[in-house]
PDB file of N, CA and C in Angstrom:
ATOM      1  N   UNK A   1     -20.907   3.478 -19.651  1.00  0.00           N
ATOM      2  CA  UNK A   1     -21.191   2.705 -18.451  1.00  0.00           C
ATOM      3  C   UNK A   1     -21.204   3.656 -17.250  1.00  0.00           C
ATOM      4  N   UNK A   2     -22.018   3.521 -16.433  1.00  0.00           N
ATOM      5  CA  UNK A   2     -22.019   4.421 -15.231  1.00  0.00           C
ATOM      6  C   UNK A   2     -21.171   4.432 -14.298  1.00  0.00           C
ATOM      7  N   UNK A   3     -20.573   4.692 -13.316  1.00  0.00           N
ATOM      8  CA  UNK A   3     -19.727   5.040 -12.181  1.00  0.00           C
ATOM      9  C   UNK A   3     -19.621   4.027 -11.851  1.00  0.00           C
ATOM     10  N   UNK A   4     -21.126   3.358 -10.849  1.00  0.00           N
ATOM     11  CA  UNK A   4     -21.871   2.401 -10.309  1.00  0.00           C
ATOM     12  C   UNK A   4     -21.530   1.126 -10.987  1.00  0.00           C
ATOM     13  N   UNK A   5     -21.922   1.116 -12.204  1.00  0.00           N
ATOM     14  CA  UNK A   5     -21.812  -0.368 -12.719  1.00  0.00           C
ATOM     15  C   UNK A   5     -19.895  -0.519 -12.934  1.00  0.00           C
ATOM     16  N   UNK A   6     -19.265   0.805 -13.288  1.00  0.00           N
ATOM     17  CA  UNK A   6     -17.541   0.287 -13.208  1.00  0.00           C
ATOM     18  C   UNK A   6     -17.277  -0.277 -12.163  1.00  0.00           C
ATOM     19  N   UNK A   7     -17.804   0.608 -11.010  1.00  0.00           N
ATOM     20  CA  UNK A   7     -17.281   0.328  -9.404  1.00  0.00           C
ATOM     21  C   UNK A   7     -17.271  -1.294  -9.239  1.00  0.00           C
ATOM     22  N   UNK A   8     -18.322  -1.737  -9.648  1.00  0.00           N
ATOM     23  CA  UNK A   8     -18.999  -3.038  -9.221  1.00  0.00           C
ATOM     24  C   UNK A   8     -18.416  -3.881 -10.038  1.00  0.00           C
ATOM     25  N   UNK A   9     -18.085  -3.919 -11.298  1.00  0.00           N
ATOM     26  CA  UNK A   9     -17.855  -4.821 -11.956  1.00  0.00           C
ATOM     27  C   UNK A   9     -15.622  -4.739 -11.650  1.00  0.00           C
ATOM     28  N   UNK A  10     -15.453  -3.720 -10.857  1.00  0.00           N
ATOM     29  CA  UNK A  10     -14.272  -3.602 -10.458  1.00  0.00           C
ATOM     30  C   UNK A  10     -13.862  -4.356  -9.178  1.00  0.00           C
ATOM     31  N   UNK A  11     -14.808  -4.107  -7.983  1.00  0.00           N
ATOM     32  CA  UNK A  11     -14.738  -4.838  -7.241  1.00  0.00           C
ATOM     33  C   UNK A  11     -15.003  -6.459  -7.474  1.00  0.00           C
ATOM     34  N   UNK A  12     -15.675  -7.099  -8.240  1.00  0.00           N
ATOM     35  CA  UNK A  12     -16.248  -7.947  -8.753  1.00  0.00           C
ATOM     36  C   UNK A  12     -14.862  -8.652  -9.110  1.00  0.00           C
ATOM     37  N   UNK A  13     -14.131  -8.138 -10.215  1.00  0.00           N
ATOM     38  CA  UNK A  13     -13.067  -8.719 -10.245  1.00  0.00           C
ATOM     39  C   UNK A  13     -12.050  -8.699  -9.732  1.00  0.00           C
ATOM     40  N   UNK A  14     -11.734  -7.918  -8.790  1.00  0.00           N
ATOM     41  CA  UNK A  14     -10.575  -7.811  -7.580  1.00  0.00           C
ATOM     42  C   UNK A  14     -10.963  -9.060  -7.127  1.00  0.00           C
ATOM     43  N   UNK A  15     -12.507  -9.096  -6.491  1.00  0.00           N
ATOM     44  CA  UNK A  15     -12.615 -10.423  -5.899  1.00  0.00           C
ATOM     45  C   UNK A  15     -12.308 -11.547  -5.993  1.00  0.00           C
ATOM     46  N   UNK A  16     -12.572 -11.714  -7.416  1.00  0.00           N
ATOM     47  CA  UNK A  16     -12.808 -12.999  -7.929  1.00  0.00           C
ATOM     48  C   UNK A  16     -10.964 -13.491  -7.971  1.00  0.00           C
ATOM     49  N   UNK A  17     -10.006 -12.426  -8.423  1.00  0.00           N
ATOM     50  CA  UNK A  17      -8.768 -12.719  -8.807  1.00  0.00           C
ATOM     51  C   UNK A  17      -8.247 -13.158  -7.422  1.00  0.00           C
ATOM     52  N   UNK A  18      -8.722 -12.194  -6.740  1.00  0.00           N
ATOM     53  CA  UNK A  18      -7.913 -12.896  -5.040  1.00  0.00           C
ATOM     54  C   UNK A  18      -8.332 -13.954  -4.898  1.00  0.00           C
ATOM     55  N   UNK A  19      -9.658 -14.345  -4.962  1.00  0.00           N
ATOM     56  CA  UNK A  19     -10.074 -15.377  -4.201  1.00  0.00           C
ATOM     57  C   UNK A  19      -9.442 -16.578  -4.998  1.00  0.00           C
ATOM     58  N   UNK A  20      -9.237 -16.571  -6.037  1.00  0.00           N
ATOM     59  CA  UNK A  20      -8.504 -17.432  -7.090  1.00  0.00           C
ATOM     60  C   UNK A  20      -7.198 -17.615  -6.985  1.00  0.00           C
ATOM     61  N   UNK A  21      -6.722 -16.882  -6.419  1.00  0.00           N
ATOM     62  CA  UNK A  21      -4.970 -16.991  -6.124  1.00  0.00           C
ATOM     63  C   UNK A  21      -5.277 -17.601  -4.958  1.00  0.00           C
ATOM     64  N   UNK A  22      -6.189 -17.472  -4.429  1.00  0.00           N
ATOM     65  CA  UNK A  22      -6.164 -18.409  -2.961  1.00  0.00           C
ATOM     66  C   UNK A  22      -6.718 -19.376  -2.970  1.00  0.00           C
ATOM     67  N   UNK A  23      -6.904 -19.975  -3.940  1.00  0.00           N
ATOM     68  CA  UNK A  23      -7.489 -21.550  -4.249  1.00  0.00           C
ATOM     69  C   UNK A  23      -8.957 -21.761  -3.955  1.00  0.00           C
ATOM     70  N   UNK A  24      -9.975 -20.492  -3.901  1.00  0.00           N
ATOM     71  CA  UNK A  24     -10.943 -21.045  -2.764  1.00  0.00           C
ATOM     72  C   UNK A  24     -11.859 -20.693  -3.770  1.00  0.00           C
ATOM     73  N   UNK A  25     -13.001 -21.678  -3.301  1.00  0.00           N
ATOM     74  CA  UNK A  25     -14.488 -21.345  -4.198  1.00  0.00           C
ATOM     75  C   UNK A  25     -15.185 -20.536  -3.113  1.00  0.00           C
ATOM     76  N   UNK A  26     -16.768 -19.697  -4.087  1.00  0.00           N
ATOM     77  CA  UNK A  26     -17.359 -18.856  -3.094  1.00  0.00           C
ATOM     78  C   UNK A  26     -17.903 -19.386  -1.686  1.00  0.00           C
ATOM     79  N   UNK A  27     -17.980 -20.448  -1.761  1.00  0.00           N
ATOM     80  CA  UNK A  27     -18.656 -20.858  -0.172  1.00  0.00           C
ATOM     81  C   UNK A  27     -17.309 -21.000   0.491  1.00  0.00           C
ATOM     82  N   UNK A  28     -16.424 -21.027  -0.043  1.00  0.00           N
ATOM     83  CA  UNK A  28     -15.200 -20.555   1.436  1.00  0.00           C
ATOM     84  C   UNK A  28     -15.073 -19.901   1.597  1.00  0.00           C
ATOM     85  N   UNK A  29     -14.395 -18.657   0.305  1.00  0.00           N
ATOM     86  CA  UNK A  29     -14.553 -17.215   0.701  1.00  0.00           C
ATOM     87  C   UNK A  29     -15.734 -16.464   1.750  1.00  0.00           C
ATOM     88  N   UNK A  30     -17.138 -16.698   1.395  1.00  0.00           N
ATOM     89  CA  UNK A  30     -18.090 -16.634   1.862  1.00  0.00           C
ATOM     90  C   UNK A  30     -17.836 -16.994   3.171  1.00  0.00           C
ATOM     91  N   UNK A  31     -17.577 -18.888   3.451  1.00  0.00           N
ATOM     92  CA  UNK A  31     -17.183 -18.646   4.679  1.00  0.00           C
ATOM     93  C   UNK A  31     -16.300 -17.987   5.884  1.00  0.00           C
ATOM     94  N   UNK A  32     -15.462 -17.329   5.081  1.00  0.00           N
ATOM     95  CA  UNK A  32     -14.190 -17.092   5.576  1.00  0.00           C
ATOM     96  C   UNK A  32     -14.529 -15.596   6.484  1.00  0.00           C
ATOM     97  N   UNK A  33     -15.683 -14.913   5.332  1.00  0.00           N
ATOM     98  CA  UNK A  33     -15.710 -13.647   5.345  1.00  0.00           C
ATOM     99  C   UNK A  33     -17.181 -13.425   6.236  1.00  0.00           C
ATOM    100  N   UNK A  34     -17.435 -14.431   6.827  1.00  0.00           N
ATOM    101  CA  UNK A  34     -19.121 -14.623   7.173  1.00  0.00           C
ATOM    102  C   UNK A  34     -20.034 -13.529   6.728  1.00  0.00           C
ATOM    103  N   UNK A  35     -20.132 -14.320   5.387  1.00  0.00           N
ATOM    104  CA  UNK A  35     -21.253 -13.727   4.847  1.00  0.00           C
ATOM    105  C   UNK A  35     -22.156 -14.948   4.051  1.00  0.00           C
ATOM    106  N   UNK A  36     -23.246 -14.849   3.222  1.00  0.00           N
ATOM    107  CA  UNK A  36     -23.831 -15.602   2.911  1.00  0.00           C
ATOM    108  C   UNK A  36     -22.611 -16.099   1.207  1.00  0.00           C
ATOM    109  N   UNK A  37     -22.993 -17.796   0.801  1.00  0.00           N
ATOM    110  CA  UNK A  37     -22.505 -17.591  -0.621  1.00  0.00           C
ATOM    111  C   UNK A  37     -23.364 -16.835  -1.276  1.00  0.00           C
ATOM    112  N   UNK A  38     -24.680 -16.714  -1.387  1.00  0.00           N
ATOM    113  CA  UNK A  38     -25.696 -16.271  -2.306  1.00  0.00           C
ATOM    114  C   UNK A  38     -24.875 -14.499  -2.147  1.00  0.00           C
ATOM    115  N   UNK A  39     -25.123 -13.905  -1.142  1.00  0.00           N
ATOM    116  CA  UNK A  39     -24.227 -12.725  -1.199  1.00  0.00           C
ATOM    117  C   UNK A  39     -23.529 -12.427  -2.037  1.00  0.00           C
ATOM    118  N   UNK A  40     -21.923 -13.312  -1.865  1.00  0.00           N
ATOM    119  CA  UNK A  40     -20.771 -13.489  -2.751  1.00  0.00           C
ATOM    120  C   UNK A  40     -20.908 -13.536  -3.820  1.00  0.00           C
ATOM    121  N   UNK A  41     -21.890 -14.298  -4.104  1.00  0.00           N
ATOM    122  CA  UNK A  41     -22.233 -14.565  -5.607  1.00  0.00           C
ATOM    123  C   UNK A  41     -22.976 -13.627  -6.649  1.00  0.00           C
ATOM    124  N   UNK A  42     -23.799 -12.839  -5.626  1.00  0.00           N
ATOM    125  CA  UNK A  42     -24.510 -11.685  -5.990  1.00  0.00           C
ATOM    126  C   UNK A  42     -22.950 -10.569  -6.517  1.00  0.00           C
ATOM    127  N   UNK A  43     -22.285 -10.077  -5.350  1.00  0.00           N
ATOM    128  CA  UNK A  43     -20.946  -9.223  -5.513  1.00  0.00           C
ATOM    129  C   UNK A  43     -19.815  -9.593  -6.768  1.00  0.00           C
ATOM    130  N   UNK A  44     -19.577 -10.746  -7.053  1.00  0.00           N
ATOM    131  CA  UNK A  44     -19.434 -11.183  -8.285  1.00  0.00           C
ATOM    132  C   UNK A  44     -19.711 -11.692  -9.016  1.00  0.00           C
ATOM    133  N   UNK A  45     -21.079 -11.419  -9.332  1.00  0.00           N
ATOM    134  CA  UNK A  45     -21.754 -10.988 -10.659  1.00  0.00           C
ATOM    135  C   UNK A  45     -21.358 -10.104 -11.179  1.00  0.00           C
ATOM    136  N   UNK A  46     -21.151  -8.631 -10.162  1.00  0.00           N
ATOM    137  CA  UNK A  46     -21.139  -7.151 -10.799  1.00  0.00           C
ATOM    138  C   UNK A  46     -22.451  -6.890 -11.009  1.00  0.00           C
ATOM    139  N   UNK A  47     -23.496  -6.979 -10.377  1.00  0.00           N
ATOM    140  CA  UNK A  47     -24.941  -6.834 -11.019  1.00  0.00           C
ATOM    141  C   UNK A  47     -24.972  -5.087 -10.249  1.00  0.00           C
ATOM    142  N   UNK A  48     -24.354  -4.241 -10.199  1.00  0.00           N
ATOM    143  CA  UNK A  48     -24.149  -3.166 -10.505  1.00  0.00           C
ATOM    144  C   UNK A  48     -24.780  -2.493  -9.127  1.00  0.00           C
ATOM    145  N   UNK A  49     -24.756  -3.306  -7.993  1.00  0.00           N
ATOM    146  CA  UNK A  49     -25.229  -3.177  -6.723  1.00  0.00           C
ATOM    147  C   UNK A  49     -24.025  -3.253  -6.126  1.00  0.00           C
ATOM    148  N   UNK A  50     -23.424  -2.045  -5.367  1.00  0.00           N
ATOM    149  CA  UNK A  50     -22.088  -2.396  -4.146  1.00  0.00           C
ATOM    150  C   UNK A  50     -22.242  -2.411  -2.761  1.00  0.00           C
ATOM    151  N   UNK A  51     -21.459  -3.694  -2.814  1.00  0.00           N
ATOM    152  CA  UNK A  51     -21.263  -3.891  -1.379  1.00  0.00           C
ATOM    153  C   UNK A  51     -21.616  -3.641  -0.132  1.00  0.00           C
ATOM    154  N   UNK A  52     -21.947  -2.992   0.779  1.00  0.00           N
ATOM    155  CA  UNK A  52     -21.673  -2.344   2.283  1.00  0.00           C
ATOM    156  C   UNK A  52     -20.468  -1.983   2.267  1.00  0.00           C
ATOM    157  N   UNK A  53     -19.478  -0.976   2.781  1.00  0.00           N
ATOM    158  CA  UNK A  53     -18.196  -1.282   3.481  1.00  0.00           C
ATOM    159  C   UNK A  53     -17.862  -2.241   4.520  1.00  0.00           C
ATOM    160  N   UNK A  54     -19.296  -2.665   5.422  1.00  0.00           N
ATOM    161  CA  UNK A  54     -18.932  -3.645   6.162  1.00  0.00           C
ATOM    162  C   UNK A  54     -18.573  -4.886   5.234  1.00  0.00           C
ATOM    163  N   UNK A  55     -19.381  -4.768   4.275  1.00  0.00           N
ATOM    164  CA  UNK A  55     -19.346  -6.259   3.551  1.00  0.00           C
ATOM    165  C   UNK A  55     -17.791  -6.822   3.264  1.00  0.00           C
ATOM    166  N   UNK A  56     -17.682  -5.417   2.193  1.00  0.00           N
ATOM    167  CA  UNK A  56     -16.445  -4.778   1.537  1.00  0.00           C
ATOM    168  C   UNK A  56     -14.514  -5.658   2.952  1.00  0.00           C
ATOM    169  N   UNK A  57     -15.641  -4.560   4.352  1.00  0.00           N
ATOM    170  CA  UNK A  57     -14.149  -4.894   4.803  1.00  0.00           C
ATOM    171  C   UNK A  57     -13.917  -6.445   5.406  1.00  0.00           C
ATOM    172  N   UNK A  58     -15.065  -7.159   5.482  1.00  0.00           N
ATOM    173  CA  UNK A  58     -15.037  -8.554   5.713  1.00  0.00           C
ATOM    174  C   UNK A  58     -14.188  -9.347   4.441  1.00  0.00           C
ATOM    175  N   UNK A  59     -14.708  -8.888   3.405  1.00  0.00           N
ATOM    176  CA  UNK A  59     -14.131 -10.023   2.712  1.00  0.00           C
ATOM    177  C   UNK A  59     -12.585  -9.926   2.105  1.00  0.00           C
ATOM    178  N   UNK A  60     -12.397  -8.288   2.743  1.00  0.00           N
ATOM    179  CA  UNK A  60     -10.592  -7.566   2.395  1.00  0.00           C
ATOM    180  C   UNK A  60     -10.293  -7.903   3.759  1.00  0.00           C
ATOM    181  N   UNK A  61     -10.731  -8.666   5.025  1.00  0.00           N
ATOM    182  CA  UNK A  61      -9.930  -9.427   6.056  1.00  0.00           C
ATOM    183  C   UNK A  61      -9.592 -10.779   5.806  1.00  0.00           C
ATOM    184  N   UNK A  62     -10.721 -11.459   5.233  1.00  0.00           N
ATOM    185  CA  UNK A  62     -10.590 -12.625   4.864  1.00  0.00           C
ATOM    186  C   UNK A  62      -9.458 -12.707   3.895  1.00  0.00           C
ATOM    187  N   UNK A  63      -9.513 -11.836   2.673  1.00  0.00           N
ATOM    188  CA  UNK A  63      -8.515 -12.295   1.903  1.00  0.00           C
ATOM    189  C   UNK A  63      -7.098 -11.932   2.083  1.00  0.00           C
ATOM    190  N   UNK A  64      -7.091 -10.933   3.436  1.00  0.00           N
ATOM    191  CA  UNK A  64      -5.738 -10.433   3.685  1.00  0.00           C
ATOM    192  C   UNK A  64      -5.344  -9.446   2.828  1.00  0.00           C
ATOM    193  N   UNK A  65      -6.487  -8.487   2.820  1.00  0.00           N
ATOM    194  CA  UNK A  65      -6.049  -6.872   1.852  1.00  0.00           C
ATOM    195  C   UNK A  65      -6.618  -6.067   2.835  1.00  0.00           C
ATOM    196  N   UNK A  66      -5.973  -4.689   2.191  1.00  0.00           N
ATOM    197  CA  UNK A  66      -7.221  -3.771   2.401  1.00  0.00           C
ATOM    198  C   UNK A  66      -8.210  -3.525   1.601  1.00  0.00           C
ATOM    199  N   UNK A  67      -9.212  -2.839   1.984  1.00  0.00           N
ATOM    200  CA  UNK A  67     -10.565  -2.471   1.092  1.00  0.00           C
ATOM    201  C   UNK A  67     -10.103  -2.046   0.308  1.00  0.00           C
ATOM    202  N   UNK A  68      -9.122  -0.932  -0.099  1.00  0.00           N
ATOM    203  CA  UNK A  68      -9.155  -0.147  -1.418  1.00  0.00           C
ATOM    204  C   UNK A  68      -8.523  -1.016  -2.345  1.00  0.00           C
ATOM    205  N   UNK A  69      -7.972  -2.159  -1.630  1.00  0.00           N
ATOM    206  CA  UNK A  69      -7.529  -3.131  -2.262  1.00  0.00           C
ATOM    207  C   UNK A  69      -9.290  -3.771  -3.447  1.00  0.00           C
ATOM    208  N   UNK A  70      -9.576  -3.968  -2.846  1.00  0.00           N
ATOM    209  CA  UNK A  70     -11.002  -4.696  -3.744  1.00  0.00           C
ATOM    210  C   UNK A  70     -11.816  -3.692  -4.455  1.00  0.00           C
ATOM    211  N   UNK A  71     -11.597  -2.474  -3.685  1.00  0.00           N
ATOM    212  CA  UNK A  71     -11.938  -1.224  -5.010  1.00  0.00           C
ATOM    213  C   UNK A  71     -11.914  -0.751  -5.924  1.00  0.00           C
ATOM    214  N   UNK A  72     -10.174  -0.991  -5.785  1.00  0.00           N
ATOM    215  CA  UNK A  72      -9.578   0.011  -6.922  1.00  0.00           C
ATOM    216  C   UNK A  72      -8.834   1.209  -6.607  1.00  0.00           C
ATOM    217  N   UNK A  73      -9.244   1.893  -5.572  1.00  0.00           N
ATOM    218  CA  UNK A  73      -8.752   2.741  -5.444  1.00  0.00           C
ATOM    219  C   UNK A  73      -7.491   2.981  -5.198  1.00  0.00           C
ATOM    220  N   UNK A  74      -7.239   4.447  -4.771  1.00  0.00           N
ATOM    221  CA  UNK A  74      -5.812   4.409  -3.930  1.00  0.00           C
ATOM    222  C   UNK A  74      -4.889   4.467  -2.944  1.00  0.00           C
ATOM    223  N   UNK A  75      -4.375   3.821  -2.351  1.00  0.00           N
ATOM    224  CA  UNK A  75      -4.180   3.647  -0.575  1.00  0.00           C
ATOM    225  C   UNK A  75      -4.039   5.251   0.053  1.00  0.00           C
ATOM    226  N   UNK A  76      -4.815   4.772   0.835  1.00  0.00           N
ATOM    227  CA  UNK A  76      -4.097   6.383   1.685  1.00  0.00           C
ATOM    228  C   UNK A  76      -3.281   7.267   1.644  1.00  0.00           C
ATOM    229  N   UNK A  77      -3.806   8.338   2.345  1.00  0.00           N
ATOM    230  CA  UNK A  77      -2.659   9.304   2.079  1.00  0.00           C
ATOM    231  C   UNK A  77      -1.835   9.205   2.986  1.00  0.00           C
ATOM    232  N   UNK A  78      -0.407   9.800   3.040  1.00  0.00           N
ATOM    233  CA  UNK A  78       0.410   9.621   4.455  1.00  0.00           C
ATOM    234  C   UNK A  78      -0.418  10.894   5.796  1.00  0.00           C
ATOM    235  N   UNK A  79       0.201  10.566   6.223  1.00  0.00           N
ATOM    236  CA  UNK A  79       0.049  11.464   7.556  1.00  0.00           C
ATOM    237  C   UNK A  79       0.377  12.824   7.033  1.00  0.00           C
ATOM    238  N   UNK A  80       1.174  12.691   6.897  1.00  0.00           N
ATOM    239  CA  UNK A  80       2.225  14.413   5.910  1.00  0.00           C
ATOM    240  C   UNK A  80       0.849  15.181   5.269  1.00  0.00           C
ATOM    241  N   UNK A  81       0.434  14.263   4.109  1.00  0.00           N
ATOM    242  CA  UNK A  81      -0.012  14.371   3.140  1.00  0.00           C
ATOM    243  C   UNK A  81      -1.430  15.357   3.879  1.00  0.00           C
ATOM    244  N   UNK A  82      -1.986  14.055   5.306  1.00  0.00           N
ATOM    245  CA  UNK A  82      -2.998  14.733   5.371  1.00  0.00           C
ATOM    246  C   UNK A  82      -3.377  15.877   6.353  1.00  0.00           C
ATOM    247  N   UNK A  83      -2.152  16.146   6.776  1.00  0.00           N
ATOM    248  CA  UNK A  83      -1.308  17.221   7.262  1.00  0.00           C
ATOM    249  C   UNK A  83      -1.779  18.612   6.857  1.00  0.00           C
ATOM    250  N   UNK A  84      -1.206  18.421   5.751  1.00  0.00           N
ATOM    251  CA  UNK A  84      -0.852  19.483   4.387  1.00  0.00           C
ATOM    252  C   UNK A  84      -2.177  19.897   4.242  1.00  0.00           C
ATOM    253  N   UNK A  85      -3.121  18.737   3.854  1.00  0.00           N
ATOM    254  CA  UNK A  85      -4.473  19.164   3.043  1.00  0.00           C
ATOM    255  C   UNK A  85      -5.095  20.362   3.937  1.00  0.00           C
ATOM    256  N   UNK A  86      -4.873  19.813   5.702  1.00  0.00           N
ATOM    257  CA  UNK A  86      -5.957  20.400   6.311  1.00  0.00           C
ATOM    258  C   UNK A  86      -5.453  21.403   6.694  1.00  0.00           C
ATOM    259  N   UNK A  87      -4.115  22.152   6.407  1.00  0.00           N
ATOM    260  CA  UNK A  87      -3.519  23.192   6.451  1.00  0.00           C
ATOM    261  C   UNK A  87      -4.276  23.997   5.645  1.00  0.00           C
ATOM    262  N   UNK A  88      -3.983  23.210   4.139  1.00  0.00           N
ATOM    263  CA  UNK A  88      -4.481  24.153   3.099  1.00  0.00           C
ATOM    264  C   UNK A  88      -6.442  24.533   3.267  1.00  0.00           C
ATOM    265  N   UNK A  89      -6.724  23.222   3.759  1.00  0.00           N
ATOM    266  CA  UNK A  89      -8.410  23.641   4.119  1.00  0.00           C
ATOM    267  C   UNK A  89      -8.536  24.448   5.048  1.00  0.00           C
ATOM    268  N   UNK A  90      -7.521  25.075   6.343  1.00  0.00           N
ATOM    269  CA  UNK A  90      -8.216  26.266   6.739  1.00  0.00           C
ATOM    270  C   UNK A  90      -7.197  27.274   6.871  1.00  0.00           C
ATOM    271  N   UNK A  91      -6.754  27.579   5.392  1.00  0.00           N
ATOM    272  CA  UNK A  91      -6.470  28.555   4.832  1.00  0.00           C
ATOM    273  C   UNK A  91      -6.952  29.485   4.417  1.00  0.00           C
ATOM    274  N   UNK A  92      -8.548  29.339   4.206  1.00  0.00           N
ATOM    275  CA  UNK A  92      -9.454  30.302   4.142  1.00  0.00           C
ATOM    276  C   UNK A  92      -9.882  31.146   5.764  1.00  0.00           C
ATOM    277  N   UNK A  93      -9.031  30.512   6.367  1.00  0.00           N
ATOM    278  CA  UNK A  93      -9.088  31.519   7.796  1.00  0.00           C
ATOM    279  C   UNK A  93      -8.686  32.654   7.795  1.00  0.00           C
ATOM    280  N   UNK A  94      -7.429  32.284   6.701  1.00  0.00           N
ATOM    281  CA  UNK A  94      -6.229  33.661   7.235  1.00  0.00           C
ATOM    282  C   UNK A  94      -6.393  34.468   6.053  1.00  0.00           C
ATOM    283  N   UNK A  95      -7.722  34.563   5.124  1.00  0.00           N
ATOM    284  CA  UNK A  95      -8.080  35.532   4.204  1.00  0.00           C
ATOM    285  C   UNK A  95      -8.020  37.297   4.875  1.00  0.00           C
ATOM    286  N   UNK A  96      -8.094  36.668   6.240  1.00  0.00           N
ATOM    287  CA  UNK A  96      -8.220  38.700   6.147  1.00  0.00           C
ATOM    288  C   UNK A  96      -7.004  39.065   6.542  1.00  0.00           C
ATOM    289  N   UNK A  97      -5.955  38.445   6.102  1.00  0.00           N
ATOM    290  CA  UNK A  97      -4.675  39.162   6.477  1.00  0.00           C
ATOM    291  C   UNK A  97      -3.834  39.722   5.181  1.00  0.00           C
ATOM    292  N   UNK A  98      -3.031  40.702   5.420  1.00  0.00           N
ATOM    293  CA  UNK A  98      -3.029  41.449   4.214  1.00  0.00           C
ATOM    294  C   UNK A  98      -2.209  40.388   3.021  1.00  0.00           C
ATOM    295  N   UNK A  99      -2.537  40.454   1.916  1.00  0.00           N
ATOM    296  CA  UNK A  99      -1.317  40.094   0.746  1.00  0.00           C
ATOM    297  C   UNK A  99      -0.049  39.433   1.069  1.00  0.00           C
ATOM    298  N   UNK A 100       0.550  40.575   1.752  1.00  0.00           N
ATOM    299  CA  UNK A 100       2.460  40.518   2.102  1.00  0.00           C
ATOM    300  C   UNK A 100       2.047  38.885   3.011  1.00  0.00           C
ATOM    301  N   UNK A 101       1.071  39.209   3.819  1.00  0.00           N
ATOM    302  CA  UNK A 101       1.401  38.116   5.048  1.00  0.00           C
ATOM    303  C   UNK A 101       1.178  36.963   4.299  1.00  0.00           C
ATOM    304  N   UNK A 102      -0.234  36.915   3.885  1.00  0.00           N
ATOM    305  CA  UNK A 102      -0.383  35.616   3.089  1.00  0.00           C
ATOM    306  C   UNK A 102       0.594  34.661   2.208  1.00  0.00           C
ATOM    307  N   UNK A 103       1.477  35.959   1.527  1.00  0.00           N
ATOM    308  CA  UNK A 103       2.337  35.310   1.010  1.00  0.00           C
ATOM    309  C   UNK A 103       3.138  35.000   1.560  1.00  0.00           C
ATOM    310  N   UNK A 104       3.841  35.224   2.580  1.00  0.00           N
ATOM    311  CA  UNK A 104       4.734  34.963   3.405  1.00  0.00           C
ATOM    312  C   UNK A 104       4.437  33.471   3.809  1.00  0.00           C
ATOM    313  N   UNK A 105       3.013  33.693   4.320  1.00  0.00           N
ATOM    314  CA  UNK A 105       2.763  32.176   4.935  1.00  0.00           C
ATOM    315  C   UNK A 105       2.929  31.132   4.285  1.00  0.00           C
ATOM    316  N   UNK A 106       2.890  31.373   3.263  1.00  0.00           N
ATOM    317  CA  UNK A 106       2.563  30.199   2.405  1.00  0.00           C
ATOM    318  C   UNK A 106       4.020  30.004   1.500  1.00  0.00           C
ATOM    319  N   UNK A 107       4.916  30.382   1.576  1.00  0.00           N
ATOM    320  CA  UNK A 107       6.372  30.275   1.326  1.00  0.00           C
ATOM    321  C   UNK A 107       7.181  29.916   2.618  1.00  0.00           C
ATOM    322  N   UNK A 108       6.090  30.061   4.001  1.00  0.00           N
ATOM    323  CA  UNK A 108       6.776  29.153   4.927  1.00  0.00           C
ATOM    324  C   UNK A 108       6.105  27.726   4.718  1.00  0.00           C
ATOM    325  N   UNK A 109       5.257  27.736   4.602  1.00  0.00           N
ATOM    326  CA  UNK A 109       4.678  26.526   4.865  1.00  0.00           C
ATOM    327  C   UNK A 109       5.005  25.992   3.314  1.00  0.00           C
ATOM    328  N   UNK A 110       5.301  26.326   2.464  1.00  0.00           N
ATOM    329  CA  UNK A 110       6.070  25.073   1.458  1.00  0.00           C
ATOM    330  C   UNK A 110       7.715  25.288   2.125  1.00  0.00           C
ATOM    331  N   UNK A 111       8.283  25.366   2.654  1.00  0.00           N
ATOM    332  CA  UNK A 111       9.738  25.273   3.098  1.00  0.00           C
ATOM    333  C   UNK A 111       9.672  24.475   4.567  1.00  0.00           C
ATOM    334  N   UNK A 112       8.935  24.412   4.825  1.00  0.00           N
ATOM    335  CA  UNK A 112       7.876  23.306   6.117  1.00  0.00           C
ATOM    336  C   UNK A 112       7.730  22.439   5.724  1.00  0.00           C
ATOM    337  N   UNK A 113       6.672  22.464   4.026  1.00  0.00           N
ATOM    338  CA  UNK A 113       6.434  20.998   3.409  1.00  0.00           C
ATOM    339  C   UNK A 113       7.561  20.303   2.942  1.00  0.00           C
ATOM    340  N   UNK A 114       8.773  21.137   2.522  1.00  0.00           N
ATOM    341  CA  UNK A 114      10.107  20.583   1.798  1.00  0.00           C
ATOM    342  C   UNK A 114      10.991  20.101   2.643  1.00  0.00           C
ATOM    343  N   UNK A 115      10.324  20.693   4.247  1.00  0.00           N
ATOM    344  CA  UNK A 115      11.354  19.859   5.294  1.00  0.00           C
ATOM    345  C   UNK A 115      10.805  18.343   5.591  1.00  0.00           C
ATOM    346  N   UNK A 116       9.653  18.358   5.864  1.00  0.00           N
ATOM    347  CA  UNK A 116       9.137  17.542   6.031  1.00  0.00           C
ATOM    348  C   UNK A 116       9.312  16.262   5.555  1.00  0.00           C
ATOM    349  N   UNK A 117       9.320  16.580   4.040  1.00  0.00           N
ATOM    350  CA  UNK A 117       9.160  15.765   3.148  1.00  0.00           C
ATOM    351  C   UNK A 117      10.620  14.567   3.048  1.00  0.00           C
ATOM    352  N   UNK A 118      11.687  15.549   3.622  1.00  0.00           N
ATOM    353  CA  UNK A 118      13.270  14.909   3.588  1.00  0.00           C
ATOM    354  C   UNK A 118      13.230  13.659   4.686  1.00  0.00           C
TER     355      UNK A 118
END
């Protein structure tokens, strides 16, 4: 199965389970989320077509989630987290500094990350 058709048939059923714990058929959801039912109905099918994110974040307001909630995916990273990354992404700055330093840096900055982290 392709990426595309998991994605869809994932969101598809996130949908359908929320909207079901919330008692509601697609023309409420639909309404809730102003969008069309024919829409809704299209999105859970899973007919292997996704969403908009606008679509996406209308109908994760309506149901009181977030989007990655109806995705699948996985919530955000912390702040820390994305901290860290963009440390490590321009780490390719400090390539022209010798060995010793590099290493240095980077045994501060995990004793940085280990403070942090407490």
């Amino acid at each position: 199965m392709s990426d595309k058709a998991e994605q869809s048939r994932i969101i598809s059923n996130n949908i359908k389970k929320l909207r079901d714990q919330n008692g509601w058929n697609q023309s409420t959801l639909a309404n809730k989320a102003g969008i069309t039912p024919a829409a809704l109905s299209q999105i859970e099918k899973g007919d292997k077509r996704l969403p908009s994110f606008v679509v996406l974040r209308k109908l994760a307001s309506a149901l009181n989630v977030q989007p990655f909630e109806l995705t699948g995916e996985a919530p955000p990273q912390t702040e820390i987290d994305q901290k860290s990354r963009e440390f490590y992404r321009r780490w390719d700055l400090l390539e022209n500094l010798s060995e010793n330093d590099q290493k240095m840096l980077r045994e501060m900055a995990e004793r940085l990350k280990g403070m942090t982290d407490k």
